[in-house]
Protein backbone atom coordinates (compact mmCIF):
# COMPACT_ATOMS: atom_id res chain seq x y z
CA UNK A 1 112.79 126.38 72.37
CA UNK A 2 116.52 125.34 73.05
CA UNK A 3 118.10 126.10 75.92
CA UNK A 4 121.64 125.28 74.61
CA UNK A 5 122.75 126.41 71.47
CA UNK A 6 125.88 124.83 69.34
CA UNK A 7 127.59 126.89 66.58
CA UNK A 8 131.23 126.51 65.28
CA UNK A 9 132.92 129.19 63.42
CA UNK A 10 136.56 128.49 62.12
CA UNK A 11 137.56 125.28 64.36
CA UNK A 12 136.38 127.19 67.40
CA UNK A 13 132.90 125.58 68.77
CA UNK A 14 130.72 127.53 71.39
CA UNK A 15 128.10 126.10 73.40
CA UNK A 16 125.64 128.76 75.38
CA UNK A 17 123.60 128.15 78.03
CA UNK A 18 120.06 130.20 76.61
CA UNK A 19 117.78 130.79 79.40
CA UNK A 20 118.93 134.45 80.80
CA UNK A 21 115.48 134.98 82.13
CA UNK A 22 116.31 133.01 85.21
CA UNK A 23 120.12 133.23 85.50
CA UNK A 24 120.98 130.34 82.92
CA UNK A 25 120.25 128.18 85.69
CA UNK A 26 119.78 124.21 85.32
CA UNK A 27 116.93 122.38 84.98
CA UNK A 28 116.77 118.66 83.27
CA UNK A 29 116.09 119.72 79.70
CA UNK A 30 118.95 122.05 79.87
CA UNK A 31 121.24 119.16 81.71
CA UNK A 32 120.48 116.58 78.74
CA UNK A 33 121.10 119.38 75.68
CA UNK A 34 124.14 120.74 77.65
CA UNK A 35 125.59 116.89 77.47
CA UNK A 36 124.32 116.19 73.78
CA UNK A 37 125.60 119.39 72.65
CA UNK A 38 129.14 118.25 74.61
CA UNK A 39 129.45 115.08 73.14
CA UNK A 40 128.54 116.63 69.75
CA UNK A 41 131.33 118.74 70.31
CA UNK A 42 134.09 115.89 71.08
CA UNK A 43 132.77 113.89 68.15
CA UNK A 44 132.86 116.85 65.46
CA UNK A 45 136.10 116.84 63.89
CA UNK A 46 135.76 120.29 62.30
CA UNK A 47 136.16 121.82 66.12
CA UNK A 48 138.94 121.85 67.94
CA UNK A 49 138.78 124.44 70.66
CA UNK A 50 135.19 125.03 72.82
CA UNK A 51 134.43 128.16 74.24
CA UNK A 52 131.07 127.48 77.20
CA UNK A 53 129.35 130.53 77.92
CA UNK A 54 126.28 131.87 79.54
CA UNK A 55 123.67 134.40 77.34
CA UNK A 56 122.81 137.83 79.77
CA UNK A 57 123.81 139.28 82.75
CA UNK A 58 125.08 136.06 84.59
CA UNK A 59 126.68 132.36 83.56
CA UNK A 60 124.69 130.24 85.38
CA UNK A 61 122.97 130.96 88.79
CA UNK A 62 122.38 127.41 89.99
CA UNK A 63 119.93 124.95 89.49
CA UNK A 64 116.17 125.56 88.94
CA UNK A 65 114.53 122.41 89.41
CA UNK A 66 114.00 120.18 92.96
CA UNK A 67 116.10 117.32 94.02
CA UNK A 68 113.07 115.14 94.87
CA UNK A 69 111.28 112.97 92.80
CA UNK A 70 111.44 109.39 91.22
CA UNK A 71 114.32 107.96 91.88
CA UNK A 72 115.12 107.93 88.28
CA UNK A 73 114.83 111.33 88.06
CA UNK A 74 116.80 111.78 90.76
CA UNK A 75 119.56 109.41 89.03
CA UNK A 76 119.48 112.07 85.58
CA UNK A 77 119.63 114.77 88.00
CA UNK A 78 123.35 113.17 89.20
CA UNK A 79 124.05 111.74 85.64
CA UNK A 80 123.72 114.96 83.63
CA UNK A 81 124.81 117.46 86.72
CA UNK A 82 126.43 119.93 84.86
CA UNK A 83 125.98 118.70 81.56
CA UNK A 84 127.58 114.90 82.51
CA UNK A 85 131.21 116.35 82.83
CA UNK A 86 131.61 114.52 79.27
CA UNK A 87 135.55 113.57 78.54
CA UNK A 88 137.33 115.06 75.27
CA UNK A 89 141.41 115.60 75.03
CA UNK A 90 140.13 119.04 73.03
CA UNK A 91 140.84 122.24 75.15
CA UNK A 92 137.84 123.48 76.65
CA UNK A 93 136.98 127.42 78.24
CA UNK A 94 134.39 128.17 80.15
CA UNK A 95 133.76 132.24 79.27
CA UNK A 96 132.38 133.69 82.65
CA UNK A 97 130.57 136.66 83.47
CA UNK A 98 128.03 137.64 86.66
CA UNK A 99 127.16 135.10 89.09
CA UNK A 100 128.70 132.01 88.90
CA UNK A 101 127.56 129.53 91.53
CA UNK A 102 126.61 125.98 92.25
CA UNK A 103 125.79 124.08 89.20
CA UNK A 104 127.16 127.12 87.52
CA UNK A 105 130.30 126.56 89.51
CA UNK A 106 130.43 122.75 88.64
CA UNK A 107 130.74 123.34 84.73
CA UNK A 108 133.38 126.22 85.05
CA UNK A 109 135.50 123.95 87.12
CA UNK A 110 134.85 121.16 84.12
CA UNK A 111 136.69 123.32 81.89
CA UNK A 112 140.28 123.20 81.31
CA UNK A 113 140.88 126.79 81.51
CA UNK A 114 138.23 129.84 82.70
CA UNK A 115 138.06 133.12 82.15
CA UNK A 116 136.28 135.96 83.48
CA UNK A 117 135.03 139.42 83.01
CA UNK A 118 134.66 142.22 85.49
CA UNK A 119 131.58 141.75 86.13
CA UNK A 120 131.88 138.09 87.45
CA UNK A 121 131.35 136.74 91.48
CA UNK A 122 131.98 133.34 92.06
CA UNK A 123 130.30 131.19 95.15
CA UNK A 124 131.24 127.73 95.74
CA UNK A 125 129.28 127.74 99.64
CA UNK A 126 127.46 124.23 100.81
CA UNK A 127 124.16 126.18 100.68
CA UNK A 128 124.76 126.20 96.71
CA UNK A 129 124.98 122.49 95.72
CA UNK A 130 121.55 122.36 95.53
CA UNK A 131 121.34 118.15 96.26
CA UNK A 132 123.50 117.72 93.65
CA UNK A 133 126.70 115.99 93.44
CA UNK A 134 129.65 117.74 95.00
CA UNK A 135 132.03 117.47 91.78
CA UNK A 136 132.54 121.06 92.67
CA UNK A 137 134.56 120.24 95.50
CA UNK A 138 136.29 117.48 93.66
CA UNK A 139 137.61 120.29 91.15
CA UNK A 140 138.25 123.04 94.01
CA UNK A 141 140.40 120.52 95.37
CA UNK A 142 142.87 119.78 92.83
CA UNK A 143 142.63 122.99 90.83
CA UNK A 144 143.16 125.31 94.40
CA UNK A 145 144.56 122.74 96.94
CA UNK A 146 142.57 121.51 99.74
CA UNK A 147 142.84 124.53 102.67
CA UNK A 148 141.60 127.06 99.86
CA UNK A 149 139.16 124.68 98.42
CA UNK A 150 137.56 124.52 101.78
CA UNK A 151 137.67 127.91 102.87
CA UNK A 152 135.90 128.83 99.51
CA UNK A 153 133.34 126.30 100.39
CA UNK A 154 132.77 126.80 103.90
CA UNK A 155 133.34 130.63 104.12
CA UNK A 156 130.27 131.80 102.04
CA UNK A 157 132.54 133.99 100.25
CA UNK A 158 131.99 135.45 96.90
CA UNK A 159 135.07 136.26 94.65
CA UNK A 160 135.26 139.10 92.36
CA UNK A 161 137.73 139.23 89.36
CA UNK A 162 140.68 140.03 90.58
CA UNK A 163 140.44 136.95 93.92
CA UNK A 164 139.53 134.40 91.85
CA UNK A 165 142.40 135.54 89.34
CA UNK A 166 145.12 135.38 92.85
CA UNK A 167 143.25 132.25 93.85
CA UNK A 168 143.86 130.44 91.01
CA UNK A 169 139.68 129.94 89.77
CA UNK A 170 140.69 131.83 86.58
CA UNK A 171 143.37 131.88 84.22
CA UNK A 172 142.93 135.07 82.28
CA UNK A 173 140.77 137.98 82.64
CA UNK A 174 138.92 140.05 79.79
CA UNK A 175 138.77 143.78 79.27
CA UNK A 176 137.58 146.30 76.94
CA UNK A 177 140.28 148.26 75.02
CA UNK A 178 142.02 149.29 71.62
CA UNK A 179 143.12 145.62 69.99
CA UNK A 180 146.01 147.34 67.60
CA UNK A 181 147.61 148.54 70.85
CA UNK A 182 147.47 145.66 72.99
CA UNK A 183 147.72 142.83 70.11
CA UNK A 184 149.84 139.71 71.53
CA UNK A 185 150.05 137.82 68.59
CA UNK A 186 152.88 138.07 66.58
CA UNK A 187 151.56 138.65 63.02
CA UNK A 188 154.68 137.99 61.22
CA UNK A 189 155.04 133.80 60.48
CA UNK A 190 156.99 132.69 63.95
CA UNK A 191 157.03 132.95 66.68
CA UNK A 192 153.67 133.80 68.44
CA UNK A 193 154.22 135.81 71.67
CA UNK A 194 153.28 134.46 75.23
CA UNK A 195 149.98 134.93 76.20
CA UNK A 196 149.03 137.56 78.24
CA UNK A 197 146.95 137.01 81.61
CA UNK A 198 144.51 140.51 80.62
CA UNK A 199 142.83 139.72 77.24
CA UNK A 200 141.50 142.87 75.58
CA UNK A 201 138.98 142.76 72.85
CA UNK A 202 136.95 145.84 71.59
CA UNK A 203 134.11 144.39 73.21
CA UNK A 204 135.01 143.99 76.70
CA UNK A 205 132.61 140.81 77.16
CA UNK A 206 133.86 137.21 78.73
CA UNK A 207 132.93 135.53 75.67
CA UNK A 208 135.21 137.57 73.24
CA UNK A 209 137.92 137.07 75.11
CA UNK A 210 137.43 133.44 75.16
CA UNK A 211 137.21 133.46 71.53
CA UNK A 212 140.18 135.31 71.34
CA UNK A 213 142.04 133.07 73.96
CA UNK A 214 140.66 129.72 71.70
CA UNK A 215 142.24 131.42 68.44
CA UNK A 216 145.33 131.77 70.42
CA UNK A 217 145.27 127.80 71.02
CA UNK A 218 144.62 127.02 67.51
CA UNK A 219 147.71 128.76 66.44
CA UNK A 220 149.82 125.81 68.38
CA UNK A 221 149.75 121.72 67.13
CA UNK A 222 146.20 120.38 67.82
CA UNK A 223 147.60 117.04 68.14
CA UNK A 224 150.19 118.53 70.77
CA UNK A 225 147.52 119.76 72.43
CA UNK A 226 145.87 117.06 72.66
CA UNK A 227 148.28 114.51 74.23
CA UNK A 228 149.05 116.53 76.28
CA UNK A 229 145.91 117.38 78.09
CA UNK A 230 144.86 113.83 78.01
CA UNK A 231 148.61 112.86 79.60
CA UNK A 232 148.32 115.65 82.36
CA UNK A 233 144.49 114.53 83.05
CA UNK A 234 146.02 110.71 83.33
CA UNK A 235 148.61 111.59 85.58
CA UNK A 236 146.44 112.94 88.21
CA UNK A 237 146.90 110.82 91.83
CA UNK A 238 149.01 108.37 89.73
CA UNK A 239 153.03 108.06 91.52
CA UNK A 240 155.37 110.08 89.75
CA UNK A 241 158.16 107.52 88.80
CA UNK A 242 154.88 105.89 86.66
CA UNK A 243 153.26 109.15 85.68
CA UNK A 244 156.17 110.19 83.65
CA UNK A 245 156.01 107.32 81.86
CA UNK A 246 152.49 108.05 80.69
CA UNK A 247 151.85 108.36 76.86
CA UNK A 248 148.55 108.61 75.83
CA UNK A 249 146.82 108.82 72.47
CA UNK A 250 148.57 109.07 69.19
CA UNK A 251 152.61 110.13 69.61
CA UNK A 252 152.44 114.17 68.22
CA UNK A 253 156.09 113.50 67.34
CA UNK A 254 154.85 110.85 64.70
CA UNK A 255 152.21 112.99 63.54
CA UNK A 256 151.49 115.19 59.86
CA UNK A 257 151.29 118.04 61.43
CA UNK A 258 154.95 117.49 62.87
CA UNK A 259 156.06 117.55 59.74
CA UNK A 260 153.97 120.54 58.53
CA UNK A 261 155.52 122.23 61.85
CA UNK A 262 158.92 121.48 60.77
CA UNK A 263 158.30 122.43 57.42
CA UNK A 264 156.37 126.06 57.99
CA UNK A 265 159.91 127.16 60.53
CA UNK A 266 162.08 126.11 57.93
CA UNK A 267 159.82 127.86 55.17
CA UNK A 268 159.37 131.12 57.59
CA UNK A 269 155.56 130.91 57.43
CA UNK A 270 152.71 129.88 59.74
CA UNK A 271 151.95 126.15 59.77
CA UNK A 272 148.59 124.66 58.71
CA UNK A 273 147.48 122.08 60.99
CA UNK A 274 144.87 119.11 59.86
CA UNK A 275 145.07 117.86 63.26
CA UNK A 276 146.29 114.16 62.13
C-alpha cells in the first residue's frame, strides 16, 4: 500500500503523507515515494502550486526506522531525509496540523510557505533529529535568525499556533468559519485583495486552508512567481551589490502571460495564465 499519495485538481497538486497509524512518521519506503512523488510534481506541467500534508491527527511525528545499518542504507537514510529536499521554482505549502517534529519538522521547513491549524505543536529539540541530517537547523536558521533558531532547538520547547505564527515558523493560520463573510478575494475581475494572515474555510482543517491559500497564488502570473522564488532562493549568502543583479530563469516581462496580464486590466477581466 502507498504511503504517499499524489493527486492534482485544477493546477493545485497535493502530496500526503498516508500512514496516520503511527504519526505519518518516516521510514525508507515513505522517504523514496515522498521524493518520487516531489520530483513528479516539479516535472508535471499541469501543476503549479503543491499543497504537503499529513492524513490524521498529526503531520508527521518523526522518523520510524533506526539509523544503523549498511552503510548504504545509512547513505538513503541522508539522501532521501525528508523526501530529498528536491528543488522546483513552483510555490510549495506544507499544510500542518498536530505534532510536527523532527523529520516532520525538516519537510515543513522545505516548504516555501507553512501553515497551520489549531491543533498544531511544533518541536525542533536535538533529541528529535533522530541521526538524521540537521537540515532542520539549516532552515531554522535563515527562516528565524540564528538566537531563535537555537533557542527552539536547544530549549525543548513546543510551539502552539499562535508562537510559531509570532516566531515566524508559519505564515498563515487556518480556522473554521462562514466563507461568504470572511471571503478575501475580490470576485469582481481586478484587483484581488491582500491576503489575510487567518484563512477561514468551512472546514476548519490545515489542508483546506492550504488549498485555499494555493488558489490564492494561482490567481497571480505563474511565471512571476516563479522567477521570483528561484531569484530570492539564489540570492541567499550571495553580497548584495551582486544579488541584485541576479536574474534567473526565463524574464516574466518577456513572457505570454505578460501580455495576457496586460490585456485582461485593459479588458476589465481576470487573466488566464498558460504559464509560458
Amino acid at each position: 500500500m502507498a504511503q504517499v499519495t499524489y493527486q492534482v485538481d485544477d493546477r493545485v497538486a497535493v502530496v500526503t503523507l498516508q500512514a496516520p497509524e503511527r504519526g505519518n512518521s518516516f521510514n525508507p519506503d515513505m522517504r523514496r515515494e515522498l521524493y518520487h512523488a516531489l520530483v513528479r510534481f516539479r516535472d508535471d506541467d499541469d501543476a503549479w502550486v503543491l499543497v504537503v500534508s499529513g492524513d490524521g491527527a498529526d503531520f508527521c511525528t518523526g522518523s520510524f526506522d533506526e539509523h544503523s545499518g549498511s552503510h548504504q542504507s545509512r547513505r538513503d537514510r541522508a539522501t532521501y531525509w525528508a523526501g530529498g529536499q528536491v528543488e522546483t521554482p513552483k510555490p510549495t505549502i506544507a499544510v500542518v496540523q498536530g505534532v510536527c517534529q523532527g523529520e516532520g519538522m525538516a519537510l515543513a521547513l522545505s516548504c516555501d510557505l507553512r501553515l497551520a491549524d489549531d491543533s498544531v505543536s511544533f518541536q525542533a529539540g536535538l533529541d528529535t533529529m533522530a541521526g538524521g541530517p540537521n537540515v532542520a537547523g539549516v532552515w531554522l536558521v535563515n527562516l528565524l535568525g540564528q538566537s531563535a533558531a537555537f533557542d527552539l532547538m536547544w530549549s525543548r520547547a513546543r510551539l502552539d499556533a499562535a508562537a510559531a505564527l509570532r516566531l515566524g515558523l508559519v505564515n498563515r493560520l487556518v480556522s473554521q468559519g462562514d466563507i461568504k463573510e470572511n471571503a478575501n478575494i475580490d470576485e469582481g475581475p481586478l484587483p484581488m485583495l491582500p491576503m489575510q494572515q487567518i484563512i477561514i474555510t468551512l472546514e476548519g482543517t490545515a489542508v483546506s486552508g492550504g488549498i485555499k491559500l494555493a488558489r490564492e497564488l494561482l490567481l497571480y502570473a505563474p511565471v512571476t512567481r516563479s522567477f521570483q522564488k528561484e531569484t530570492a532562493y539564489r540570492s541567499i549568502g550571495v553580497p548584495f551589490h551582486y544579488a541584485q543583479t541576479l536574474e534567473v530563469g526565463p524574464n516574466p516581462y518577456a513572457s505570454e502571460d505578460r501580455i495576457e496580464g496586460t490585456r485582461a486590466f485593459v479588458e476589465k477581466r481576470r487573466p488566464v495564465w498558460r504559464n509560458r
